[in-house]
N, C-alpha and C. Protein backbone atom coordinates (compact mmCIF):
# COMPACT_ATOMS: atom_id res chain seq x y z
N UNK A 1 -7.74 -78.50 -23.52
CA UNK A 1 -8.59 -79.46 -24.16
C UNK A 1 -8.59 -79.29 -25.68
N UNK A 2 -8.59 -77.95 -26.28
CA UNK A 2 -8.15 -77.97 -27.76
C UNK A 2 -6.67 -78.00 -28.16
N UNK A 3 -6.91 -77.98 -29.28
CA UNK A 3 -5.40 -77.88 -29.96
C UNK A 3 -4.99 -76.40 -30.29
N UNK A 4 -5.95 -75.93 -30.61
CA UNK A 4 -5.66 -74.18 -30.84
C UNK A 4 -5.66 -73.72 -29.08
N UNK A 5 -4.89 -72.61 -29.50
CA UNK A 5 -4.86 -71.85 -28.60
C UNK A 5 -5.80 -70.74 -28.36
N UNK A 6 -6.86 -70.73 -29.30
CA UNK A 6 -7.65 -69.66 -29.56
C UNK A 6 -8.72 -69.46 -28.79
N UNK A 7 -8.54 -68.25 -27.56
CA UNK A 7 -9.54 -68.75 -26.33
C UNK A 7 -11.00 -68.35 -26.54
N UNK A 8 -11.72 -67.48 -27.77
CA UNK A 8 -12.66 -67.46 -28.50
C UNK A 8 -13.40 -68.04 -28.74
N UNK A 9 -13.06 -69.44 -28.99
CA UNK A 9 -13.38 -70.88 -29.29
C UNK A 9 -14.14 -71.22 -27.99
N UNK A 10 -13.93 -70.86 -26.90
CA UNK A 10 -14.73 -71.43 -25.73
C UNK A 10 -15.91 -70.21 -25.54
N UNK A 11 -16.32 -69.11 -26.19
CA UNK A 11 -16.87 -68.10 -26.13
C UNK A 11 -18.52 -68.73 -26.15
N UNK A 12 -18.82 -69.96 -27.20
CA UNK A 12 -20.58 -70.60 -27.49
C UNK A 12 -20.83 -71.76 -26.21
N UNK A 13 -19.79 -71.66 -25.73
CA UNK A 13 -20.12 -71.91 -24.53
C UNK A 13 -20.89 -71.53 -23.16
N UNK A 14 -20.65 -70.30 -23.20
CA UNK A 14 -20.88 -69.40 -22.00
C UNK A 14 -22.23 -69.01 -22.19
N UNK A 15 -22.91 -69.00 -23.37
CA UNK A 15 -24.83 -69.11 -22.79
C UNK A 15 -25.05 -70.25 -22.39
N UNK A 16 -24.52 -71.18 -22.72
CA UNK A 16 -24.94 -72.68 -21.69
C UNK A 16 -24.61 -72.59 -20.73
N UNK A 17 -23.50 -72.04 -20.18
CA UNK A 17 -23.03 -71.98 -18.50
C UNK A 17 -23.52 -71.12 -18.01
N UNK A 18 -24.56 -69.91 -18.53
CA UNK A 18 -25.50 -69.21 -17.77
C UNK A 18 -26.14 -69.84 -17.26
N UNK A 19 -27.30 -70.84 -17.88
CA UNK A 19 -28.53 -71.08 -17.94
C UNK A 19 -28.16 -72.11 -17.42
N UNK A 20 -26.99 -72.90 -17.27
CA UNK A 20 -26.81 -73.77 -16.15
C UNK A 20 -26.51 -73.42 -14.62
N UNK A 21 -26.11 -72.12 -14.47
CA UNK A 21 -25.80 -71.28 -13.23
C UNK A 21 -27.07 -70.78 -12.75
N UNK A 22 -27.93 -70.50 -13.57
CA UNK A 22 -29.47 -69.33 -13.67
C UNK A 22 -30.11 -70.81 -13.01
N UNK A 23 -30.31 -72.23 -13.92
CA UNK A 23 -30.98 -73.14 -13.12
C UNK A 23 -30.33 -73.96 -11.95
N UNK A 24 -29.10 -73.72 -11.23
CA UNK A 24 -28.52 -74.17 -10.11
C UNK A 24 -29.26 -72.80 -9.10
N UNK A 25 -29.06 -71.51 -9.81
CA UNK A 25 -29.46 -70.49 -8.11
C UNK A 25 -31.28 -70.80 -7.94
N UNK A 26 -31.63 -71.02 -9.21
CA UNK A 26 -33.20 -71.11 -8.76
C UNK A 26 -33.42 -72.58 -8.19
N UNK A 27 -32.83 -73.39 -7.94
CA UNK A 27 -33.46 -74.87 -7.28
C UNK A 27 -32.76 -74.44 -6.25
N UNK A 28 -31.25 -73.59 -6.22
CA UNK A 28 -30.48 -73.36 -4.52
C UNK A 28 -31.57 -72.65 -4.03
N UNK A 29 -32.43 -71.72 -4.47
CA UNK A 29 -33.53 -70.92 -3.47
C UNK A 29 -34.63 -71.26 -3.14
N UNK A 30 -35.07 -72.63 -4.20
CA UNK A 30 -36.40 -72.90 -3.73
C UNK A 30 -36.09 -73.90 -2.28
N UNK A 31 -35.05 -74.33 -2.32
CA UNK A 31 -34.37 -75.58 -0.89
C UNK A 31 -33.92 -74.92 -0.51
N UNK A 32 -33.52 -73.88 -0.45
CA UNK A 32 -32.65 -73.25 0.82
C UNK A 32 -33.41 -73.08 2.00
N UNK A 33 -35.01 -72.78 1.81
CA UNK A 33 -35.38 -72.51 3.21
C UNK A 33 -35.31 -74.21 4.19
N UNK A 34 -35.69 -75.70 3.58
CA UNK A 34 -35.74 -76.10 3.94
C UNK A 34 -34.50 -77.44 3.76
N UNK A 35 -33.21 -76.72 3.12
CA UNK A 35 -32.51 -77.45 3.32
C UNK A 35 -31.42 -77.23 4.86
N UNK A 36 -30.41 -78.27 4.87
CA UNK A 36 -29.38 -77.87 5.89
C UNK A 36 -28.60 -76.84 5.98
N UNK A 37 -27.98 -76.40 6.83
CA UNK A 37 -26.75 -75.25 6.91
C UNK A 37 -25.67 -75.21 5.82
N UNK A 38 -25.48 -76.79 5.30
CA UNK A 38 -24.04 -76.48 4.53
C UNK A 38 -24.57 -76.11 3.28
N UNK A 39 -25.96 -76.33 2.53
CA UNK A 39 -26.16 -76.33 1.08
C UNK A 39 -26.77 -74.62 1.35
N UNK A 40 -27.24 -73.83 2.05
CA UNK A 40 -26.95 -72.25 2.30
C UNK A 40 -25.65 -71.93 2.27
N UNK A 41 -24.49 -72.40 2.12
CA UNK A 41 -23.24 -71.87 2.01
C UNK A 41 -22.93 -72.18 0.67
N UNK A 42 -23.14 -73.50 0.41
CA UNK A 42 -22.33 -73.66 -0.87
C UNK A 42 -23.15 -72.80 -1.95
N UNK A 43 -24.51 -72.22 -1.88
CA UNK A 43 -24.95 -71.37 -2.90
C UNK A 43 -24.08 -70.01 -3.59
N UNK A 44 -24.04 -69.40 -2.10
CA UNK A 44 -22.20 -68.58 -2.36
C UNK A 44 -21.49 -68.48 -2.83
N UNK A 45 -21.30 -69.75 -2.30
CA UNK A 45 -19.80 -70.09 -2.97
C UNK A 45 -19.54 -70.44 -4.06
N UNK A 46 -21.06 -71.15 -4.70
CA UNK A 46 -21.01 -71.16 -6.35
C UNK A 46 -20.77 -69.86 -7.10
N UNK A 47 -21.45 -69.46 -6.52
CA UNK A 47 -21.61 -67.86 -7.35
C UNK A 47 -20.31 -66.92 -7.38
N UNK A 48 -19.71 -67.18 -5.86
CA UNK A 48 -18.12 -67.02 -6.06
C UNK A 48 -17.62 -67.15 -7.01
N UNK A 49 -17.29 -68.41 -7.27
CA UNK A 49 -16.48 -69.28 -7.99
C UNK A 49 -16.86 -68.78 -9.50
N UNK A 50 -18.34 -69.39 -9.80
CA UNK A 50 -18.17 -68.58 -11.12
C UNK A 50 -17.82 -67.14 -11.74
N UNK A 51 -17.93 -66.31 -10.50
CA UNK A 51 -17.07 -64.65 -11.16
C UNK A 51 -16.23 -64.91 -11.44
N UNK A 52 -15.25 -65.91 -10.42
CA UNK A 52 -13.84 -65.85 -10.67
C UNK A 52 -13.03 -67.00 -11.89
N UNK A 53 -13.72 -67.79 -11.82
CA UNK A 53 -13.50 -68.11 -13.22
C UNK A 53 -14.00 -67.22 -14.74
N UNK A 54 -15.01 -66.38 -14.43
CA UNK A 54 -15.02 -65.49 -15.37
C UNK A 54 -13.62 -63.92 -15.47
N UNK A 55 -13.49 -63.98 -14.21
CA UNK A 55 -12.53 -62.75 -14.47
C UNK A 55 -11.63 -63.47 -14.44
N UNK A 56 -11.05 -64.21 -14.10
CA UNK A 56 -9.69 -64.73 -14.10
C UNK A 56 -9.48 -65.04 -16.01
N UNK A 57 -10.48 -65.43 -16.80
CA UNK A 57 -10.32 -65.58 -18.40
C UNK A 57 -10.38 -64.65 -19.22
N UNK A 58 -10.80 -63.55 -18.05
CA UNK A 58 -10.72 -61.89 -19.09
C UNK A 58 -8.87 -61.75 -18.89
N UNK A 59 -8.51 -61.70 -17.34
CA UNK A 59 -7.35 -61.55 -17.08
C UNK A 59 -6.14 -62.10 -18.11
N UNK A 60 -6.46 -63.59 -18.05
CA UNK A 60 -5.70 -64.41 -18.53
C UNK A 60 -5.43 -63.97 -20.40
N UNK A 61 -6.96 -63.62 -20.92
CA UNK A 61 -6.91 -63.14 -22.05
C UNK A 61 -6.35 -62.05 -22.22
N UNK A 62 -6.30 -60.86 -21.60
CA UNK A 62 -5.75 -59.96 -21.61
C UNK A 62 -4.14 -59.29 -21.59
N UNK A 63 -3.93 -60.42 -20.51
CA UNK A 63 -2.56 -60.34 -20.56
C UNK A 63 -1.55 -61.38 -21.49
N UNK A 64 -2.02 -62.15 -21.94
CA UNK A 64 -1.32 -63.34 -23.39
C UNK A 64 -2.10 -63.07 -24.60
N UNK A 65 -3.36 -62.50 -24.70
CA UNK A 65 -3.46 -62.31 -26.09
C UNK A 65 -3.36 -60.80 -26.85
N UNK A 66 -3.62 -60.03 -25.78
CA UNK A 66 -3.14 -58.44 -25.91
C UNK A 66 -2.43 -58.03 -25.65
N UNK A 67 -1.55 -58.60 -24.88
CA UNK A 67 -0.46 -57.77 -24.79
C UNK A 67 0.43 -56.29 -25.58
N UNK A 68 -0.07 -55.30 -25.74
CA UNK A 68 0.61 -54.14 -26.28
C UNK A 68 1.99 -54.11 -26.76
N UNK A 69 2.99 -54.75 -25.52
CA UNK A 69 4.56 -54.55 -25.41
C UNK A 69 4.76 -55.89 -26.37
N UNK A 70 3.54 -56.96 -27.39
CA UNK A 70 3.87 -57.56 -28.32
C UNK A 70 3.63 -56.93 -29.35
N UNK A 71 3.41 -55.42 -29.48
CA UNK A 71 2.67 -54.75 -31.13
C UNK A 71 3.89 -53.67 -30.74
N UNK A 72 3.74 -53.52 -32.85
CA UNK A 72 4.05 -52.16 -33.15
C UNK A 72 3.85 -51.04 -32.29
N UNK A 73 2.37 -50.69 -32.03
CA UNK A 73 2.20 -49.59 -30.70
C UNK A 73 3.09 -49.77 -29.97
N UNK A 74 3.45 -50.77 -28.97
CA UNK A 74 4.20 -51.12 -28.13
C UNK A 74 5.49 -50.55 -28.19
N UNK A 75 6.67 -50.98 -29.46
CA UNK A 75 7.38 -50.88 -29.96
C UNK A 75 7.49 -49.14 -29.95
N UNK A 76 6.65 -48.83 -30.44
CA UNK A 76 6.77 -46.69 -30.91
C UNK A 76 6.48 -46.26 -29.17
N UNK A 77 5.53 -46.66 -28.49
CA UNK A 77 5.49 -46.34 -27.27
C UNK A 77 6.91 -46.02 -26.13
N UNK A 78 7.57 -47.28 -26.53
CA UNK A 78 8.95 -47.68 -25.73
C UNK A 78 10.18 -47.55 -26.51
N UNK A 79 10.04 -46.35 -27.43
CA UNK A 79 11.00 -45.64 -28.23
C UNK A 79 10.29 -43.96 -28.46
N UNK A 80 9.53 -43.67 -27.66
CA UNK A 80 8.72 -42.43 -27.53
C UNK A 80 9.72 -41.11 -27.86
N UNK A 81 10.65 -41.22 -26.73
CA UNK A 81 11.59 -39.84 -27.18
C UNK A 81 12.13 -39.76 -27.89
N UNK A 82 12.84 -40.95 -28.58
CA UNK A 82 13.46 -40.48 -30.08
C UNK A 82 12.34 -40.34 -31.18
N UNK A 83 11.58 -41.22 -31.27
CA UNK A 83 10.50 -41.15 -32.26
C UNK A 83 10.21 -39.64 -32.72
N UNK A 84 9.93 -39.09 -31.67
CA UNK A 84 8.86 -37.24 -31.48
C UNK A 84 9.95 -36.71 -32.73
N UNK A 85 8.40 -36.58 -33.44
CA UNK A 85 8.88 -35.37 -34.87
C UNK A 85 9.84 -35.90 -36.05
N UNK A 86 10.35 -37.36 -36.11
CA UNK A 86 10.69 -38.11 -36.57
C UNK A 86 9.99 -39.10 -37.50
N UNK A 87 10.60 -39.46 -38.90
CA UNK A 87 9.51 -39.77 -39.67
C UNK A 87 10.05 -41.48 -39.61
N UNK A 88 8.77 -42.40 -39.29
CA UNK A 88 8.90 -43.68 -39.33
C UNK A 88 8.36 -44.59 -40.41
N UNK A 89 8.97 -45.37 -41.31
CA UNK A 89 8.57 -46.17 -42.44
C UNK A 89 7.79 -47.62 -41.69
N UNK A 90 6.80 -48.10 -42.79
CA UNK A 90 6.43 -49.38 -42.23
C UNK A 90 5.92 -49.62 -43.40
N UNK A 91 5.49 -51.44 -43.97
CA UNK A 91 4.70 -51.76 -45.27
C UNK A 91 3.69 -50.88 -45.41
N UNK A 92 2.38 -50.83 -44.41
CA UNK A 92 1.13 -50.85 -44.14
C UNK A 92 1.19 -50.56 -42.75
N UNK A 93 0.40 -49.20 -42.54
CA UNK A 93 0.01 -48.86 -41.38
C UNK A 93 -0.98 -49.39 -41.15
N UNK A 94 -1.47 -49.63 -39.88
CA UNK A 94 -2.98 -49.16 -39.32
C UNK A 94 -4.01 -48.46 -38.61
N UNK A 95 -4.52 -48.30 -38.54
CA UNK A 95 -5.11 -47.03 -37.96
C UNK A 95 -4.64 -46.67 -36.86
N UNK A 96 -4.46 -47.88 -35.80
CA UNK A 96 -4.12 -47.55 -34.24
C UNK A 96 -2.88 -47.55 -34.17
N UNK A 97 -1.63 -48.05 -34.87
CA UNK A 97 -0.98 -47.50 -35.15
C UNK A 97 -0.31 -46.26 -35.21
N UNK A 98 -1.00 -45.94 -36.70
CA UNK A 98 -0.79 -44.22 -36.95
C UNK A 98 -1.04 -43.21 -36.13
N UNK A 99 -2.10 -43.77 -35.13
CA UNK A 99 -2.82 -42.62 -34.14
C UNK A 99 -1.72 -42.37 -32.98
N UNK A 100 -1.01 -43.76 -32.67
CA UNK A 100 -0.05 -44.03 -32.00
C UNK A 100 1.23 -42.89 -32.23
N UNK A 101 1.33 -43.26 -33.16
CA UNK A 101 2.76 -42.64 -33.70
C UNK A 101 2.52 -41.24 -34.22
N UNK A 102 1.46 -40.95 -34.76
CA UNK A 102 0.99 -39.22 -35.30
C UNK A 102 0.78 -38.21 -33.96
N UNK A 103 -0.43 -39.18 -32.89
CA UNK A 103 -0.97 -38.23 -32.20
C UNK A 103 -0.16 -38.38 -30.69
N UNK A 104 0.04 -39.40 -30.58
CA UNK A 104 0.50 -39.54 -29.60
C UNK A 104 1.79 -39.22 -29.19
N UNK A 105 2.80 -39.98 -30.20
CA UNK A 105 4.58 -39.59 -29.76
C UNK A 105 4.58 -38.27 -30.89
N UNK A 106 3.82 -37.84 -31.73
CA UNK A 106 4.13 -36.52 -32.61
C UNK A 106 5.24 -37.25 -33.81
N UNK A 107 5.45 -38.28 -34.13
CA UNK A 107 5.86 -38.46 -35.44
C UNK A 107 5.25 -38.57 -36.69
N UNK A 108 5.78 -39.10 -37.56
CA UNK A 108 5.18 -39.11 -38.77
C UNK A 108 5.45 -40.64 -39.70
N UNK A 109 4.27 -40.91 -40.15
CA UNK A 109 3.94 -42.05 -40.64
C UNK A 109 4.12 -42.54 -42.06
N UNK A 110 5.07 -42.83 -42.24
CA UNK A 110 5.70 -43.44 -43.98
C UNK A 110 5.40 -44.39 -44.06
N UNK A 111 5.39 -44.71 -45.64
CA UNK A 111 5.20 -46.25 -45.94
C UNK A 111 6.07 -46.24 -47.03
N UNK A 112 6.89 -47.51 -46.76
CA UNK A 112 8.12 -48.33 -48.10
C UNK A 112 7.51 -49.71 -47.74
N UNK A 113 7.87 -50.38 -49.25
CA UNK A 113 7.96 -51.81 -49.23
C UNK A 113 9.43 -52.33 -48.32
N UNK A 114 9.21 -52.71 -47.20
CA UNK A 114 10.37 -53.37 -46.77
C UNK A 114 11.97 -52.30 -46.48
N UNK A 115 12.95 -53.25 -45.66
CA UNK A 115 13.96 -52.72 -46.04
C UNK A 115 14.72 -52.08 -46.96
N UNK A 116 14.50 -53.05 -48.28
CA UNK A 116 14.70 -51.61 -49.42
C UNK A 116 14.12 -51.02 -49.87
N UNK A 117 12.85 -50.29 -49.66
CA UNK A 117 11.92 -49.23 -50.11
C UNK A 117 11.99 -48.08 -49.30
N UNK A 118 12.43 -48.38 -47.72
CA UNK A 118 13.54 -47.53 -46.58
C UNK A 118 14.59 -47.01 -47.32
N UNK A 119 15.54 -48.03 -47.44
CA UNK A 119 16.78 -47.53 -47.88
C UNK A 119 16.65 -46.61 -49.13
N UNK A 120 15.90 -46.78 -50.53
CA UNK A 120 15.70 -45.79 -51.36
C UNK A 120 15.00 -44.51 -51.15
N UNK A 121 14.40 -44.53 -49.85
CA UNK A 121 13.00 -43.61 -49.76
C UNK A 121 13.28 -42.79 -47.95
N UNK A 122 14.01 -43.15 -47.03
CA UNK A 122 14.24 -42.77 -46.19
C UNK A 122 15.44 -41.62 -46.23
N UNK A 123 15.63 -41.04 -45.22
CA UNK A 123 16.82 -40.18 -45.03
C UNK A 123 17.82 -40.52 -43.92
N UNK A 124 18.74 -40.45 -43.48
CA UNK A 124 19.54 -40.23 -42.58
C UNK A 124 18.53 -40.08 -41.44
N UNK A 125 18.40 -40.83 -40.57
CA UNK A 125 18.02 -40.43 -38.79
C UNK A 125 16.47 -40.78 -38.93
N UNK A 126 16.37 -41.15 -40.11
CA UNK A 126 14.56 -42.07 -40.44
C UNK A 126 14.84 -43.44 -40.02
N UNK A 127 13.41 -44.34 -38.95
CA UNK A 127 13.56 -44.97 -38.77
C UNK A 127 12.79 -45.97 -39.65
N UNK A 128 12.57 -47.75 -39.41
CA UNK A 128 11.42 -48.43 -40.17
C UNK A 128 11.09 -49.44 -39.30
N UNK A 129 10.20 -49.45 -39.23
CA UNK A 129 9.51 -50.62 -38.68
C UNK A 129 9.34 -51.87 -39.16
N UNK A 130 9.92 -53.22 -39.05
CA UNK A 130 10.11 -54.18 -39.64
C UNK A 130 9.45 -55.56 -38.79
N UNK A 131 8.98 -56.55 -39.52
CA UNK A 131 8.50 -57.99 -38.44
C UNK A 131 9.64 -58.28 -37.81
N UNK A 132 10.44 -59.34 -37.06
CA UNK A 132 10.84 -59.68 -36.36
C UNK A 132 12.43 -60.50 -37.28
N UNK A 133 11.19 -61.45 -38.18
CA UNK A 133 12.13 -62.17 -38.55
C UNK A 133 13.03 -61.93 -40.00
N UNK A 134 12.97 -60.65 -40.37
CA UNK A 134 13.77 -60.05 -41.42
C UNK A 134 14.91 -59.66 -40.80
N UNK A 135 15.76 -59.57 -41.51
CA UNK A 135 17.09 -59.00 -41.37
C UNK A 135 17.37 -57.71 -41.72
N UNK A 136 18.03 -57.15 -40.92
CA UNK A 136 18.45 -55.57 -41.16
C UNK A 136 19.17 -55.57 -42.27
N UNK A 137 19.11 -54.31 -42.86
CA UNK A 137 19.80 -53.89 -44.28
C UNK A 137 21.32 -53.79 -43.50
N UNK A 138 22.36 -53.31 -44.34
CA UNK A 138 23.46 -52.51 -44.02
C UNK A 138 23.44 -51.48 -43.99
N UNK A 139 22.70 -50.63 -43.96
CA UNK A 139 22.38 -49.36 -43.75
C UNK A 139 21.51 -48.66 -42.98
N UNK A 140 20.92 -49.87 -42.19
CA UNK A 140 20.08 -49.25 -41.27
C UNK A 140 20.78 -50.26 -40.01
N UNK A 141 20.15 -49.39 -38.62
CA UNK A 141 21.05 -50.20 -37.49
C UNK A 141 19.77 -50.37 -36.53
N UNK A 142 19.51 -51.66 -35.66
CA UNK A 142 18.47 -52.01 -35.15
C UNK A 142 18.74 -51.09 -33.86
N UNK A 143 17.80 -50.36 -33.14
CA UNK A 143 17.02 -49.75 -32.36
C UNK A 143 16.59 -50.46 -30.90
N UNK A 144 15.53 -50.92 -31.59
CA UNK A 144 14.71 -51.97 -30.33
C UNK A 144 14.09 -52.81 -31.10
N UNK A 145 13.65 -54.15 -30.44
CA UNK A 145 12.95 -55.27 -30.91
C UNK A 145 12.00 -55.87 -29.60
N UNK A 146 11.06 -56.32 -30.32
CA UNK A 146 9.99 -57.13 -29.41
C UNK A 146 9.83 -58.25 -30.10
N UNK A 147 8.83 -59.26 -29.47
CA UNK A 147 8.69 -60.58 -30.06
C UNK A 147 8.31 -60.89 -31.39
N UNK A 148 7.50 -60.00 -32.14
CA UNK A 148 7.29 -59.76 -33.49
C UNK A 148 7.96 -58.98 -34.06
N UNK A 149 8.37 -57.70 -33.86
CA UNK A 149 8.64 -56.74 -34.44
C UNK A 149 9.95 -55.94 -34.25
N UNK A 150 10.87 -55.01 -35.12
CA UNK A 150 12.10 -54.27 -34.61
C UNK A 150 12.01 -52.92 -35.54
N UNK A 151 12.50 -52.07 -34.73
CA UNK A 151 12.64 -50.86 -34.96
C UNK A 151 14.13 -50.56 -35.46
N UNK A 152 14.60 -50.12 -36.39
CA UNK A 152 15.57 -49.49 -37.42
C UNK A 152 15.22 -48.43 -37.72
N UNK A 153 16.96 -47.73 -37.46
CA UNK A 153 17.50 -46.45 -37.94
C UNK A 153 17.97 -46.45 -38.87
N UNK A 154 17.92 -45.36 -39.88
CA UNK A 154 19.16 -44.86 -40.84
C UNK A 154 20.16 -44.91 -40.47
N UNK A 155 21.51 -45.18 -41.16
CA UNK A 155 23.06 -44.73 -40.54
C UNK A 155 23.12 -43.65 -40.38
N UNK A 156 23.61 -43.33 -39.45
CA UNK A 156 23.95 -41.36 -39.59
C UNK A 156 25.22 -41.41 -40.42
């Protein structure tokens, strides 16, 4: 229904769809004793339904807007064994990041401007972390890549 994709945007919604759920179970209980068999079922089944449209939009969010294996983390995660004890360049770290790559795989966290701030500032068997849509130097050789991002080596 929007044009963005931004599922956030439906977030000032969801106190109205309480208090529209909160006043559907309180009129389902005041008639339930003296309504028919089928409107005792469908109370249920409302209440069903709305978990599962609530977890199904955590799900859905979770897996297309977080995705990990689309980040940097991702990237150092699924290059773990070479990384260890190895020093990696990037513009600008960030915190979760660095924690990524310091504490976790045991490397170490550089910063150059770009491909050539690598190439002046790196060594032999140093890697850099680059967006997606830059081009590798001649002196460094691509690694791994994800949808944003690629990992580069030094030449040996």
């Amino acid at each position: 229904m929007m044009q963005t994709k931004v599922a956030w945007y439906l977030n000032p919604f969801y106190p109205l769809f309480a208090l529209l759920v909160g006043r559907m179970f309180a009129q389902g209980f005041v008639c339930a004793a003296t309504s028919v068999a089928w409107r005792r079922r469908v109370l249920p089944g409302t209440v069903l339904l709305a978990l599962a449209l609530v977890e199904a939009k955590l799900g859905y969010y979770s897996y297309t807007m977080r995705d990990v294996r689309q980040t940097v983390q991702g990237l150092l995660l699924a290059e773990r064994a070479a990384l260890a004890g190895k020093r990696v360049y990037q513009d600008q770290w960030t915190r979760a990041d660095r924690f990524v790559l310091e504490h976790v795989i045991g490397g170490h966290a550089r910063e150059a401007q770009g491909v050539d701030g690598f190439v002046r500032a790196g060594l032999r068997g140093d890697y850099v972390i680059v967006p997606q849509p830059d081009g590798n130097g001649s002196e460094i050789v691509l690694v791994r890549a994800n949808r944003r991002h690629r990992l580069c080596r030094r030449a040996d």
